[in-house]
C-alpha atoms as a PDB file:
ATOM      1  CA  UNK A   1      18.313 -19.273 -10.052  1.00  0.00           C
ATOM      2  CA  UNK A   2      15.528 -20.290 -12.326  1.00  0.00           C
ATOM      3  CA  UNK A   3      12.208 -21.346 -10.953  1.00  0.00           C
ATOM      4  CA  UNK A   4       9.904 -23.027 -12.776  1.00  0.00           C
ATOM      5  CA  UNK A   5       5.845 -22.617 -12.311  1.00  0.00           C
ATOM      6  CA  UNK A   6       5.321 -25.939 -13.370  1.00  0.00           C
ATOM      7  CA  UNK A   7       5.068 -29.157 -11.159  1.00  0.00           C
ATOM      8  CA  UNK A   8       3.543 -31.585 -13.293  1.00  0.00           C
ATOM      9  CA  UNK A   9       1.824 -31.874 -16.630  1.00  0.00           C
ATOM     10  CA  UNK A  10      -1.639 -33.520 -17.880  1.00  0.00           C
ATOM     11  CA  UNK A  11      -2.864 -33.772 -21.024  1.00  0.00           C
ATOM     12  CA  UNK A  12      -3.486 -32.140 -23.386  1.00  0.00           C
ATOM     13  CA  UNK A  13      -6.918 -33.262 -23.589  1.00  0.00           C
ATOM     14  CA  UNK A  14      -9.359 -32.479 -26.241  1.00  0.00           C
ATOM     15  CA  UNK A  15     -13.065 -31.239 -24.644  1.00  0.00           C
ATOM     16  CA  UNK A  16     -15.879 -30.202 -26.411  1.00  0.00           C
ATOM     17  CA  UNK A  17     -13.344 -29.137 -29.705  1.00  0.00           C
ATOM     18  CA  UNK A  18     -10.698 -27.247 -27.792  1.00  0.00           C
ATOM     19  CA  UNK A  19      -7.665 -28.484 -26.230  1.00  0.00           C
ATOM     20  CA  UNK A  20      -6.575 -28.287 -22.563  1.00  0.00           C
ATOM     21  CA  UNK A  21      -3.323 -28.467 -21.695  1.00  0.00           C
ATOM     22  CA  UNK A  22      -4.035 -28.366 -17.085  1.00  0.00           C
ATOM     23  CA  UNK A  23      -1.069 -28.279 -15.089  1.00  0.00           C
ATOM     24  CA  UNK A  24      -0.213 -29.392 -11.543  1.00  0.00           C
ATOM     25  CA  UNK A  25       2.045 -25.810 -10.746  1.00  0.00           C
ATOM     26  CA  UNK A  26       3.659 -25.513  -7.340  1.00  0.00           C
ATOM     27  CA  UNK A  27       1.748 -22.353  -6.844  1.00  0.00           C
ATOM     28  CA  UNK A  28      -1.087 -25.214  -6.230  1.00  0.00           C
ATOM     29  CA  UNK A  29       0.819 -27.594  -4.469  1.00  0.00           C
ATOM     30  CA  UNK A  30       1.538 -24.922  -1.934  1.00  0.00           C
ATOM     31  CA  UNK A  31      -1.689 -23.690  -1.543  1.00  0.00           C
ATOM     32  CA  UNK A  32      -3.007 -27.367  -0.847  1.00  0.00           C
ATOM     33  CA  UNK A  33      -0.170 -27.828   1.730  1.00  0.00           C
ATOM     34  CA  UNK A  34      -1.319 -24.691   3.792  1.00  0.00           C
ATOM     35  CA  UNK A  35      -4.846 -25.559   3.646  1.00  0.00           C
ATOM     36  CA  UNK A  36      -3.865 -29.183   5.108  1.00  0.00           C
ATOM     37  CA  UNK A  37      -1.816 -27.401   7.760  1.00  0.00           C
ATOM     38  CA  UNK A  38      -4.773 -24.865   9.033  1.00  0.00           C
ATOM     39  CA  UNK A  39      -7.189 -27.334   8.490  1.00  0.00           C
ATOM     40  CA  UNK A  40      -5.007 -29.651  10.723  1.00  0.00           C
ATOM     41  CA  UNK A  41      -5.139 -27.309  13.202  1.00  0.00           C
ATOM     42  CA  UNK A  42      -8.327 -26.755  13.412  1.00  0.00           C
ATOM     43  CA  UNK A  43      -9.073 -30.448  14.073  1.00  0.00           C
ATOM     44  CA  UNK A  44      -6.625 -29.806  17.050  1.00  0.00           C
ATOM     45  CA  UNK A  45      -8.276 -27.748  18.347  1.00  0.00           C
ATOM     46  CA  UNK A  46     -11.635 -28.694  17.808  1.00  0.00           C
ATOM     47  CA  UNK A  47     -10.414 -32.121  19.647  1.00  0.00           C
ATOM     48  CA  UNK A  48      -8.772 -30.525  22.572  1.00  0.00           C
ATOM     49  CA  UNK A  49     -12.323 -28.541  22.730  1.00  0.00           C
ATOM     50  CA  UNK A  50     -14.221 -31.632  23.353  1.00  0.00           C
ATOM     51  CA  UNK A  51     -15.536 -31.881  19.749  1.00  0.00           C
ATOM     52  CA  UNK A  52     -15.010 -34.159  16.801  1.00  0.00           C
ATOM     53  CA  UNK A  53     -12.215 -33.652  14.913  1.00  0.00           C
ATOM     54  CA  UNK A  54     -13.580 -35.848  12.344  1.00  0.00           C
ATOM     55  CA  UNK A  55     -16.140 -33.094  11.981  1.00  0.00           C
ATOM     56  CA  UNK A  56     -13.134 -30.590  10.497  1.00  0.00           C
ATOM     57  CA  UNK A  57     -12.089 -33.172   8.218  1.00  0.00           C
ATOM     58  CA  UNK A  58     -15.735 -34.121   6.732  1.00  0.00           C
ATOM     59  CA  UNK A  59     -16.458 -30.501   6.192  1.00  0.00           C
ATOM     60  CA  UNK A  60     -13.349 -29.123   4.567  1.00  0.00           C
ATOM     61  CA  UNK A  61     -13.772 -30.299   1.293  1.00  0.00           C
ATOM     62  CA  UNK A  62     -16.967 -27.749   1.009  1.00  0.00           C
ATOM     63  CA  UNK A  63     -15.261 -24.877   3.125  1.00  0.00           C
ATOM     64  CA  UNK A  64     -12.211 -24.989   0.201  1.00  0.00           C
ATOM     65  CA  UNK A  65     -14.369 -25.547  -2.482  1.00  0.00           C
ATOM     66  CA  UNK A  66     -16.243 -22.713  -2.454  1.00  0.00           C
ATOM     67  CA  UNK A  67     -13.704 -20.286  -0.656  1.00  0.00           C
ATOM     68  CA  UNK A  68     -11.883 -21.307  -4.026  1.00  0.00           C
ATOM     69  CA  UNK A  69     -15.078 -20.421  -6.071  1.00  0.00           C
ATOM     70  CA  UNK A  70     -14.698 -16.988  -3.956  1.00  0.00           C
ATOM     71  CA  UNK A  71     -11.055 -16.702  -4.663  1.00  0.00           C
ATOM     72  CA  UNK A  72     -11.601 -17.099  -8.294  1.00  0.00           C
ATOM     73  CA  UNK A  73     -14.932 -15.202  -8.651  1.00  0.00           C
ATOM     74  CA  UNK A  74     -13.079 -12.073  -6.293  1.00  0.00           C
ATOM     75  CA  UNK A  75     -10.102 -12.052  -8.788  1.00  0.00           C
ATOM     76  CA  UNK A  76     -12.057 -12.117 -12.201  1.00  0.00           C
ATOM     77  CA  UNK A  77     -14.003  -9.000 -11.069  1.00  0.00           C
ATOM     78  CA  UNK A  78     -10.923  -7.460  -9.753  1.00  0.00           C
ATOM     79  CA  UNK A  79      -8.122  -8.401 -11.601  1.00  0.00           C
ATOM     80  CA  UNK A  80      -4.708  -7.155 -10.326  1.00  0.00           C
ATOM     81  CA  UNK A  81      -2.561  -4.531 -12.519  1.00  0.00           C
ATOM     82  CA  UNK A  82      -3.522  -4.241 -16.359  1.00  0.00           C
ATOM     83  CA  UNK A  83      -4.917  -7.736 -16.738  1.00  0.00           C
ATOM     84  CA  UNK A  84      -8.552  -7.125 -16.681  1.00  0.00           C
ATOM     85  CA  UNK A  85      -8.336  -3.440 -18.611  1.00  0.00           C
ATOM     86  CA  UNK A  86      -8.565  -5.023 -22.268  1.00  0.00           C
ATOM     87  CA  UNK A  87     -10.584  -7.886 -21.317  1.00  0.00           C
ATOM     88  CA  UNK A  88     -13.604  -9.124 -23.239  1.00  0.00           C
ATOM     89  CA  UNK A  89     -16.107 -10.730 -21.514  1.00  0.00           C
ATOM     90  CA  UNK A  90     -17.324 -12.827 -24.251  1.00  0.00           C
ATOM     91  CA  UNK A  91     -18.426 -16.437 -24.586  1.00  0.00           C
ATOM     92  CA  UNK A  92     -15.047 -17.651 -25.717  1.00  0.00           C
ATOM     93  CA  UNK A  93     -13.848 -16.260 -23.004  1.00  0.00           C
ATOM     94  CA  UNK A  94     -15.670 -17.513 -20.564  1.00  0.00           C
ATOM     95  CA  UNK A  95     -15.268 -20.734 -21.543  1.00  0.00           C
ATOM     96  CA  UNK A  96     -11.651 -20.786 -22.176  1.00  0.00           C
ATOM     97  CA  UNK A  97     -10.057 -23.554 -20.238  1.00  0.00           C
ATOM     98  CA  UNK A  98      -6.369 -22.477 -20.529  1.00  0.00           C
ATOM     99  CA  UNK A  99      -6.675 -18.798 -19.350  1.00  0.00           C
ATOM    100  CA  UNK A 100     -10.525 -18.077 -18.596  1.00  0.00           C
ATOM    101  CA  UNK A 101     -12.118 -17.941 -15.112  1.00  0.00           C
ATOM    102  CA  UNK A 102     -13.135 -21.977 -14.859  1.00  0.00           C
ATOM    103  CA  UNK A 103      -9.106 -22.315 -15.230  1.00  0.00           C
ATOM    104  CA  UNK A 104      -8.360 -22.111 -11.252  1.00  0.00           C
ATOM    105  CA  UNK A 105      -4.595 -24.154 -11.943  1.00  0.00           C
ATOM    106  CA  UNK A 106      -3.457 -21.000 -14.439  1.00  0.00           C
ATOM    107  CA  UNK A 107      -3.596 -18.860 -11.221  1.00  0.00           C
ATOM    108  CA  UNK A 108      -5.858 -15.528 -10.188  1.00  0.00           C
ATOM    109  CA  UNK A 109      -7.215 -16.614  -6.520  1.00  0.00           C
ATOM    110  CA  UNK A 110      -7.820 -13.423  -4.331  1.00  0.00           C
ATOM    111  CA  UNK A 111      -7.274 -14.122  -0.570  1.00  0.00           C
ATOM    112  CA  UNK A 112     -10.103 -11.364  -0.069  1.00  0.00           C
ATOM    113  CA  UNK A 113     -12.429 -14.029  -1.983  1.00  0.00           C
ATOM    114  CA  UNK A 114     -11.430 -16.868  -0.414  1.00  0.00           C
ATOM    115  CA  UNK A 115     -12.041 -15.483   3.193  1.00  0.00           C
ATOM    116  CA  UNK A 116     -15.358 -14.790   2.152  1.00  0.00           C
ATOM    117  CA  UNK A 117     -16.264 -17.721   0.535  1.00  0.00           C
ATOM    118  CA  UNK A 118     -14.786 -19.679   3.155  1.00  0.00           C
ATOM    119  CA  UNK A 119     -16.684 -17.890   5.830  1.00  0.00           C
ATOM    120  CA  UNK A 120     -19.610 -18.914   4.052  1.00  0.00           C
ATOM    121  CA  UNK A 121     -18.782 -22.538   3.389  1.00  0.00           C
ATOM    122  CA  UNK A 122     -18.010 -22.855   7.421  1.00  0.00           C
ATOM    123  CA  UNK A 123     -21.579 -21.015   7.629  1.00  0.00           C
ATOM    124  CA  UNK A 124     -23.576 -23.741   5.331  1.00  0.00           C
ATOM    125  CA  UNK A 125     -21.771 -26.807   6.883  1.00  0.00           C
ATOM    126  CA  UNK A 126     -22.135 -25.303  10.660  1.00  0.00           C
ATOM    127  CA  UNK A 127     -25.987 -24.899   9.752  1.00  0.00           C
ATOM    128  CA  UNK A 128     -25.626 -28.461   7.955  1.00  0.00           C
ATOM    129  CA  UNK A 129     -24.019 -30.279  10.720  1.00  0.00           C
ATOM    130  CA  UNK A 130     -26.258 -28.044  13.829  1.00  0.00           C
ATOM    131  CA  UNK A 131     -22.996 -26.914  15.040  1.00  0.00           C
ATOM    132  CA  UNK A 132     -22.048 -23.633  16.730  1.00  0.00           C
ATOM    133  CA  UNK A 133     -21.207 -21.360  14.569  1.00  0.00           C
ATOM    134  CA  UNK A 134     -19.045 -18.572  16.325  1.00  0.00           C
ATOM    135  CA  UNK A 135     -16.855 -21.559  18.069  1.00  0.00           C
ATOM    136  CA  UNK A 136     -15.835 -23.066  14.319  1.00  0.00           C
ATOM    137  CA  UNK A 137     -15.716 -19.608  12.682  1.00  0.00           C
ATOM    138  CA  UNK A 138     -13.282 -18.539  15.907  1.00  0.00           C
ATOM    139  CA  UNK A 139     -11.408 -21.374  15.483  1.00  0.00           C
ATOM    140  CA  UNK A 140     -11.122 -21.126  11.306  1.00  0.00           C
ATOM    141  CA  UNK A 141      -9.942 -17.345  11.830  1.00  0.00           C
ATOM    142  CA  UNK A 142      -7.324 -18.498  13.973  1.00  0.00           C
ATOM    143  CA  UNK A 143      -5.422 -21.038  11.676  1.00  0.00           C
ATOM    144  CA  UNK A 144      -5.984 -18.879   8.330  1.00  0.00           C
ATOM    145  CA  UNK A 145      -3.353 -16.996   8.802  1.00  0.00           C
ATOM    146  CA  UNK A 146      -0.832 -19.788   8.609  1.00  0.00           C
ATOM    147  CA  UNK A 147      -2.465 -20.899   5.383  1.00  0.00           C
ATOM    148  CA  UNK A 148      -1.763 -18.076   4.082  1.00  0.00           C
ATOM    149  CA  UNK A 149       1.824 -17.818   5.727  1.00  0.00           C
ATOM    150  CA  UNK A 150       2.595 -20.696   3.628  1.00  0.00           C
ATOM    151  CA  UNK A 151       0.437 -19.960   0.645  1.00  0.00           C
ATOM    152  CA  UNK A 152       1.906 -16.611  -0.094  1.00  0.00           C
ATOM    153  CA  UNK A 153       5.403 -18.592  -1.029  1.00  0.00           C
ATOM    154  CA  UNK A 154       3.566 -19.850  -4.015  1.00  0.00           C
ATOM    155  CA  UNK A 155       3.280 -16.314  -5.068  1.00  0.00           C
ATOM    156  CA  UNK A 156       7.032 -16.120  -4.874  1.00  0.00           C
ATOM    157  CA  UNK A 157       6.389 -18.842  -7.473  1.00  0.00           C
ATOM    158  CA  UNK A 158       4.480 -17.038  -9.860  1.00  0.00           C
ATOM    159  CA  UNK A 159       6.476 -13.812  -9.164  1.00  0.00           C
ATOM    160  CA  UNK A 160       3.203 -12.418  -8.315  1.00  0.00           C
ATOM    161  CA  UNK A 161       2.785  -9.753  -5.137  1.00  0.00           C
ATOM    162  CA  UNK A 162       5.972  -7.859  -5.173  1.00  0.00           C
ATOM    163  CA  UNK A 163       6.212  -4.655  -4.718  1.00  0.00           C
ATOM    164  CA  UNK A 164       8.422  -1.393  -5.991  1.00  0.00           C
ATOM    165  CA  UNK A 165      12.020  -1.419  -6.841  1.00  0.00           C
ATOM    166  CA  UNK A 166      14.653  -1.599  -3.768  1.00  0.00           C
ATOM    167  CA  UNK A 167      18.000  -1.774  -3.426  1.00  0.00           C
ATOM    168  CA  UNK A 168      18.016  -3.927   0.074  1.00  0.00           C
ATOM    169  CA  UNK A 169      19.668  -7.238   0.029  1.00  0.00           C
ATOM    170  CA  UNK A 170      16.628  -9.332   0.003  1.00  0.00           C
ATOM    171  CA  UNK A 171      15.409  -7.963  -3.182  1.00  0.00           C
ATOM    172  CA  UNK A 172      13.954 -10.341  -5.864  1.00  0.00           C
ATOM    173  CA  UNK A 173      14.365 -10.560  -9.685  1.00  0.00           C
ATOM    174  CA  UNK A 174      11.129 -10.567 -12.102  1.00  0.00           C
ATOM    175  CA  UNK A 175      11.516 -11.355 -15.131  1.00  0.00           C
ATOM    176  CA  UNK A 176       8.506  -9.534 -16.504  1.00  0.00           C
ATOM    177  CA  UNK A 177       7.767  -6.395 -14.479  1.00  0.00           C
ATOM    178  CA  UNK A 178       5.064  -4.348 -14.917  1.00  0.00           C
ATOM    179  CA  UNK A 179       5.036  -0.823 -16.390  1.00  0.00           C
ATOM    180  CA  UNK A 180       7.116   1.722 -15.162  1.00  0.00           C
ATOM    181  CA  UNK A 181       9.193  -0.740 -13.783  1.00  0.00           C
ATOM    182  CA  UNK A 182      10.618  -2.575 -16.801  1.00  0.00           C
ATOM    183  CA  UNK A 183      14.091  -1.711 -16.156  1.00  0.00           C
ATOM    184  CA  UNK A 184      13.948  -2.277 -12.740  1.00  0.00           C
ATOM    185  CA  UNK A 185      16.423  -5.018 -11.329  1.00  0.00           C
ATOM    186  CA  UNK A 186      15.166  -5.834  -7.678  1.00  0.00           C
ATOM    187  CA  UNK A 187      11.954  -5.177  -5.833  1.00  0.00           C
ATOM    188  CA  UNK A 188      10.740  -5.783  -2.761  1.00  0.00           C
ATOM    189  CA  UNK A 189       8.924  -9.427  -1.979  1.00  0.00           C
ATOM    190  CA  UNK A 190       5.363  -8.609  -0.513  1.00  0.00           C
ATOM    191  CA  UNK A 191       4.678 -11.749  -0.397  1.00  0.00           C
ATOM    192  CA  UNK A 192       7.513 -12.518   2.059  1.00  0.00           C
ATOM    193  CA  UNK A 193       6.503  -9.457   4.130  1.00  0.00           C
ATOM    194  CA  UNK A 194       3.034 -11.032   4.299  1.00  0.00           C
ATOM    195  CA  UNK A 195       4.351 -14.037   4.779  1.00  0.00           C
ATOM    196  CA  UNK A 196       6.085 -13.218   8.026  1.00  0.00           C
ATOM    197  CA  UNK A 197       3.292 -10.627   8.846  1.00  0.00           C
ATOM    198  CA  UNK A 198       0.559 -13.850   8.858  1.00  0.00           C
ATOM    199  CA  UNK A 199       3.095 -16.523  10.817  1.00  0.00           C
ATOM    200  CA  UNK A 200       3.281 -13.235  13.592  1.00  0.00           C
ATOM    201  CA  UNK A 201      -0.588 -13.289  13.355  1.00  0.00           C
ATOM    202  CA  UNK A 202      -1.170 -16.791  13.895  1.00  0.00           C
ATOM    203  CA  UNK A 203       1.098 -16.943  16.836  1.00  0.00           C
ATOM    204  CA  UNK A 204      -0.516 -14.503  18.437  1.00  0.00           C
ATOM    205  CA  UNK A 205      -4.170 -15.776  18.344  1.00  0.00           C
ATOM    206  CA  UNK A 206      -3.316 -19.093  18.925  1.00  0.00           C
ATOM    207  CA  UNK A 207      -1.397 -18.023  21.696  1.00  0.00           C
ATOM    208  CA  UNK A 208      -4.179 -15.793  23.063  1.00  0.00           C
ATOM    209  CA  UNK A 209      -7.147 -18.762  22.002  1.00  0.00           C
ATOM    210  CA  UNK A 210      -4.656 -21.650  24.073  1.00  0.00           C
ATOM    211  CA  UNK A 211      -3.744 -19.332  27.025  1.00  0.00           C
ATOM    212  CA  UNK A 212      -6.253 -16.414  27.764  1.00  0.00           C
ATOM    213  CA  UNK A 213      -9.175 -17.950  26.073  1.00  0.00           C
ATOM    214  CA  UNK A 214     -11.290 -17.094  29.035  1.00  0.00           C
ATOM    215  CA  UNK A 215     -10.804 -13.700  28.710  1.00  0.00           C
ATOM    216  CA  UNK A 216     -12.744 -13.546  25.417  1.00  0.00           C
ATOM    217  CA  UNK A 217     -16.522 -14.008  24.120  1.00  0.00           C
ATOM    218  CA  UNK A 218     -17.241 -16.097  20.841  1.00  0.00           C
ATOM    219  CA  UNK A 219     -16.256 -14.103  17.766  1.00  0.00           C
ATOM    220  CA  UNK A 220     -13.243 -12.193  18.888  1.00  0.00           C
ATOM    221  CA  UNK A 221     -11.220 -14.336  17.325  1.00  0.00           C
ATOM    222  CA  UNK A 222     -12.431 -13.377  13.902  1.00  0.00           C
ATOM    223  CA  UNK A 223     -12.361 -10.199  14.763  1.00  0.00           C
ATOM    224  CA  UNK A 224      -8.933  -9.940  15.728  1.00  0.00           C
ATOM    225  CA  UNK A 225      -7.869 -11.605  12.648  1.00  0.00           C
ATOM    226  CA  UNK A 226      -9.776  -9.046  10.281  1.00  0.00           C
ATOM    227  CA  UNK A 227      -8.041  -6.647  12.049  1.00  0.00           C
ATOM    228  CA  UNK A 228      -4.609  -8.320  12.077  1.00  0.00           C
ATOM    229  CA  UNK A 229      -4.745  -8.746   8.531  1.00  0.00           C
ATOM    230  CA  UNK A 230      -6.605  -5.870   7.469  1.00  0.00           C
ATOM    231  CA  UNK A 231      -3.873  -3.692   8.772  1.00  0.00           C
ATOM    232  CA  UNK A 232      -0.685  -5.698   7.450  1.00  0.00           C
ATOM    233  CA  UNK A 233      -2.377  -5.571   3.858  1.00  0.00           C
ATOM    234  CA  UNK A 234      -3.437  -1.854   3.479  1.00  0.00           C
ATOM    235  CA  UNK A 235       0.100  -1.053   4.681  1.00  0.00           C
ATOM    236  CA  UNK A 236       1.819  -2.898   2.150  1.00  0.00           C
ATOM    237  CA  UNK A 237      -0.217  -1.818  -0.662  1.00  0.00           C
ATOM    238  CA  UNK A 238       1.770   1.412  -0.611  1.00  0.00           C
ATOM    239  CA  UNK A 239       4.505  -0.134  -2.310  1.00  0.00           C
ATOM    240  CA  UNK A 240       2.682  -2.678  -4.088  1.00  0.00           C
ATOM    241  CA  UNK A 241       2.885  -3.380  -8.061  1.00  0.00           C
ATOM    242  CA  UNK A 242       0.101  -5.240  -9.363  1.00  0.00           C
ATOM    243  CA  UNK A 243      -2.647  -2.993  -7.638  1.00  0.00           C
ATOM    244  CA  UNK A 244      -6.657  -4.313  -8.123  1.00  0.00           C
ATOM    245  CA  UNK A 245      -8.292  -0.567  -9.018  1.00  0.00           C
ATOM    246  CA  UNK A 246     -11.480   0.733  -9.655  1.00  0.00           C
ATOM    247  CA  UNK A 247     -11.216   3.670 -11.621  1.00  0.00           C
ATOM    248  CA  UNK A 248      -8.854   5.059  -9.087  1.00  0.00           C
ATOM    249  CA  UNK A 249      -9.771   3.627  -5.748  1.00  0.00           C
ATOM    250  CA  UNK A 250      -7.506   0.724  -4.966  1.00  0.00           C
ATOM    251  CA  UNK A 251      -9.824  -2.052  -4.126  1.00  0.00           C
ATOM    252  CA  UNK A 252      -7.406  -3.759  -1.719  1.00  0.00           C
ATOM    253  CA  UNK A 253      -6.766  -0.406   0.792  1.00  0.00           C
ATOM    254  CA  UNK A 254     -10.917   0.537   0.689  1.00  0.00           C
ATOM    255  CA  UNK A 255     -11.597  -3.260   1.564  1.00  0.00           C
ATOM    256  CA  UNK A 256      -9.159  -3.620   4.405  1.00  0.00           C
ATOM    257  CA  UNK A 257      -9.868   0.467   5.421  1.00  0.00           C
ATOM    258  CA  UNK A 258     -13.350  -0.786   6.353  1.00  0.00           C
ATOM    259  CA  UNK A 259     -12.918  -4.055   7.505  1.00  0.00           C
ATOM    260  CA  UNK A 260     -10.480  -2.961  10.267  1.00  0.00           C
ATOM    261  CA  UNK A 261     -12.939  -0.069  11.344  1.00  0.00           C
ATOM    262  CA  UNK A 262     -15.825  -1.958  11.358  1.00  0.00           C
ATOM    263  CA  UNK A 263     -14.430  -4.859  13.478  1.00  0.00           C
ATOM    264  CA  UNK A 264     -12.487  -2.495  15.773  1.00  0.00           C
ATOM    265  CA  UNK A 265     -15.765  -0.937  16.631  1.00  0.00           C
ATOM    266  CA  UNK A 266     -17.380  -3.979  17.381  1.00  0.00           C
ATOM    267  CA  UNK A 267     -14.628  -5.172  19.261  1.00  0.00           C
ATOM    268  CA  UNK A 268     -14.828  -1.576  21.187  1.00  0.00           C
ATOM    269  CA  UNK A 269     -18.601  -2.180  21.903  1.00  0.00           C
ATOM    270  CA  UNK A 270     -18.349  -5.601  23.282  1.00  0.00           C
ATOM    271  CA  UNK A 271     -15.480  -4.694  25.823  1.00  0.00           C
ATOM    272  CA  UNK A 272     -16.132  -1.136  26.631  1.00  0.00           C
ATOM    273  CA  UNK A 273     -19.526  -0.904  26.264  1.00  0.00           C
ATOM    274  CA  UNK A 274     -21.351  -4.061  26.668  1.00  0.00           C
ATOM    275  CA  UNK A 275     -23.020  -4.145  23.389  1.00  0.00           C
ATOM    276  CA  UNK A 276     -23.157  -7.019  20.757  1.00  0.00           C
ATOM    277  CA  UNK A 277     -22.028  -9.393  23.699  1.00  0.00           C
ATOM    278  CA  UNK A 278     -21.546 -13.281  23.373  1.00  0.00           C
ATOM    279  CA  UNK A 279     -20.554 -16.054  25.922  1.00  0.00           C
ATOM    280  CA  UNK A 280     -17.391 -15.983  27.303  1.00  0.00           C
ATOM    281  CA  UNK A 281     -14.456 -18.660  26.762  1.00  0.00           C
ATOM    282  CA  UNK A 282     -14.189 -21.346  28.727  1.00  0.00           C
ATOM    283  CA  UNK A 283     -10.105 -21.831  29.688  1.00  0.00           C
ATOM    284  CA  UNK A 284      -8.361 -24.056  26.741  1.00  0.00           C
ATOM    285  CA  UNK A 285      -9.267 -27.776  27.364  1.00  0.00           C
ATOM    286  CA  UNK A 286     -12.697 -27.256  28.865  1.00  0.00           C
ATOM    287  CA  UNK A 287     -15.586 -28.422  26.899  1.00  0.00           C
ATOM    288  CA  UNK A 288     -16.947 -25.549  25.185  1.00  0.00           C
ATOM    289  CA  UNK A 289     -20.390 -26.868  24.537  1.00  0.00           C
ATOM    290  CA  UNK A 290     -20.568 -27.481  28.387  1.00  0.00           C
ATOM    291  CA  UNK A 291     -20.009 -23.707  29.293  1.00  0.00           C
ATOM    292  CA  UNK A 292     -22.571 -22.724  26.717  1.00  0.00           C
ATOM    293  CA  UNK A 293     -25.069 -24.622  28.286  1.00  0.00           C
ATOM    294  CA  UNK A 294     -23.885 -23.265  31.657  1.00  0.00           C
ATOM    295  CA  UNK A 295     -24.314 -19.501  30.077  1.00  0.00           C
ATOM    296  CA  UNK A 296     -27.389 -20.077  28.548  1.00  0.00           C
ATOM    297  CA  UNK A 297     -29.079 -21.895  31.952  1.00  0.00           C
ATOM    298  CA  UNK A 298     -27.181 -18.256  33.765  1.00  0.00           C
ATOM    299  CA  UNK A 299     -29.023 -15.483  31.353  1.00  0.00           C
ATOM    300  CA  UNK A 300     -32.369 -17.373  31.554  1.00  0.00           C
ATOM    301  CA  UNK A 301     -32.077 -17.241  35.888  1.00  0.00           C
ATOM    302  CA  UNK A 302     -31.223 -13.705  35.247  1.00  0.00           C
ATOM    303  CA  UNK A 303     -34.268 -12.974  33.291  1.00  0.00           C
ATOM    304  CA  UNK A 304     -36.578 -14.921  35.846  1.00  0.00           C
ATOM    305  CA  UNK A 305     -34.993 -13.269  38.680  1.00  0.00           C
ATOM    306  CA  UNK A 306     -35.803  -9.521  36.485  1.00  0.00           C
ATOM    307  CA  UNK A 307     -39.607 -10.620  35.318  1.00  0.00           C
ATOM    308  CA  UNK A 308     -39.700 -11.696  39.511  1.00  0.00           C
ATOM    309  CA  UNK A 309     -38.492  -8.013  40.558  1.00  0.00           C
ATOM    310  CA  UNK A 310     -41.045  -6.526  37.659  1.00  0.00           C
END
């Protein structure tokens, strides 16, 4: 079965003496559809919180903007496989509309990138808005992971993320594999592996954020997450194809390597240890800005009671 990248043409258009041909590809499509179904989500949750959904919906457009900026920006410094090896960074390039980094619809968006520059897009429009930032980052971490449950199918699309040659059933074709693997017939689908991976991810935490919210402090969630994820993704870049290097370090494994360390630790520290600590969870449905208060009013009778004893 032949699938085709493209959804919908525009153009071409002439700009500033050279031609643009942009193209609605399904690769997009599917990317916009996930972001619509996490950023749903969110506004669920955010509602069922006591907050504003509205606020969700009023702040996305900045969140995606610039987690696409990240995407992009992650993916032209590290390009995947052989496509940055021969590259010239030169004006032309730069500037090229059809395959240079301002064209976001020819492909090229790193999910490393994109959780980074969404992170700080929820950042500005938290600080923006005066909202509470670990409750709305919390609540982002929890829904990525179907966004990128879906998203990953447009790879599938692009027959992008696949990984070494297999003989199981579920194989995939690609038409143009990369070197050794030219005469290669099947390989395995990463991106389906993620894609399962993520929906198993997302059930948990929303699970765990809807039903044992109380037994966790603001910024677990995103903790859990980078930990979730970081773990599927290093594993499966063993038998990946298209691996981001630098020299011979694979990007993708030393990223995730220290991400999952780093927020294990933390996550250690807060529950073992008492260090790094945050308010706890109210149960699912209770206003979190009213236990907040209620924590805050709690730690400042604890310190009178201490400067009383002193």
């Amino acid at each position: 079965m032949e699938i085709t990248q493209r959804a919908l043409e525009i153009g071409p258009f002439d700009i500033l003496g050279m031609t643009i041909n942009p193209t609605i590809h399904w690769y997009g499509l599917i990317i916009v559809i996930g972001i619509l179904t996490a950023t749903s989500i969110v506004a669920w949750l955010a509602k069922r919180d006591g907050d504003n959904p509205d606020l969700v919906w009023d702040g996305v457009i900045w969140v995606v903007l610039i987690a696409v900026l990240g995407a992009r920006l992650w993916s032209v410094i590290f390009p995947a496989g052989d496509a940055g090896q021969n590259r010239e960074l030169s004006l032309d390039y730069l500037l090229d509309f059809n395959d240079g980094p301002l064209a976001i619809w020819s492909g090229g968006l790193s999910i490393f990138g994109a959780v980074l520059g969404g992170a700080l897009g929820v950042l500005w429009v938290a600080h923006r808005k005066k909202l509470a930032l670990p409750v709305w980052i919390d609540r982002a971490a929890i829904t990525i992971p179907i966004g990128q449950a879906i998203g990953r199918w447009g790879n599938y699309v692009n027959q992008e993320l696949y990984g070494r040659p297999t003989d199981l059933p579920w194989g995939i074709k690609i038409d143009y594999p990369e070197a050794p693997y030219t005469s290669a017939d099947r390989f395995h689908p990463l991106f389906l592996y993620e894609s399962l991976a993520s929906w198993a991810l997302f059930g948990l935490l929303f699970y765990l954020y809807t039903r044992r919210r109380d037994k966790f402090q603001r910024w677990d969630f995103l903790l859990m997450y980078l930990m979730g994820y970081s773990l599927v993704r290093f594993l499966l870049e063993f038998i990946r194809v298209e691996i981001p290097k630098v020299g011979e370090l694979n990007v993708s494994q030393v990223v995730t390597a220290i991400t999952f360390v780093l927020a294990l630790w933390i996550l250690l520290m807060r529950h073992r240890f008492g260090r790094f600590m945050s308010a706890v969870y109210p149960p699912f449905g209770e206003l979190v800005e009213k236990s907040e208060v209620s924590a805050n009013q709690s730690r400042k009778s604890k310190q009178a009671r201490n400067q009383g004893k002193a």
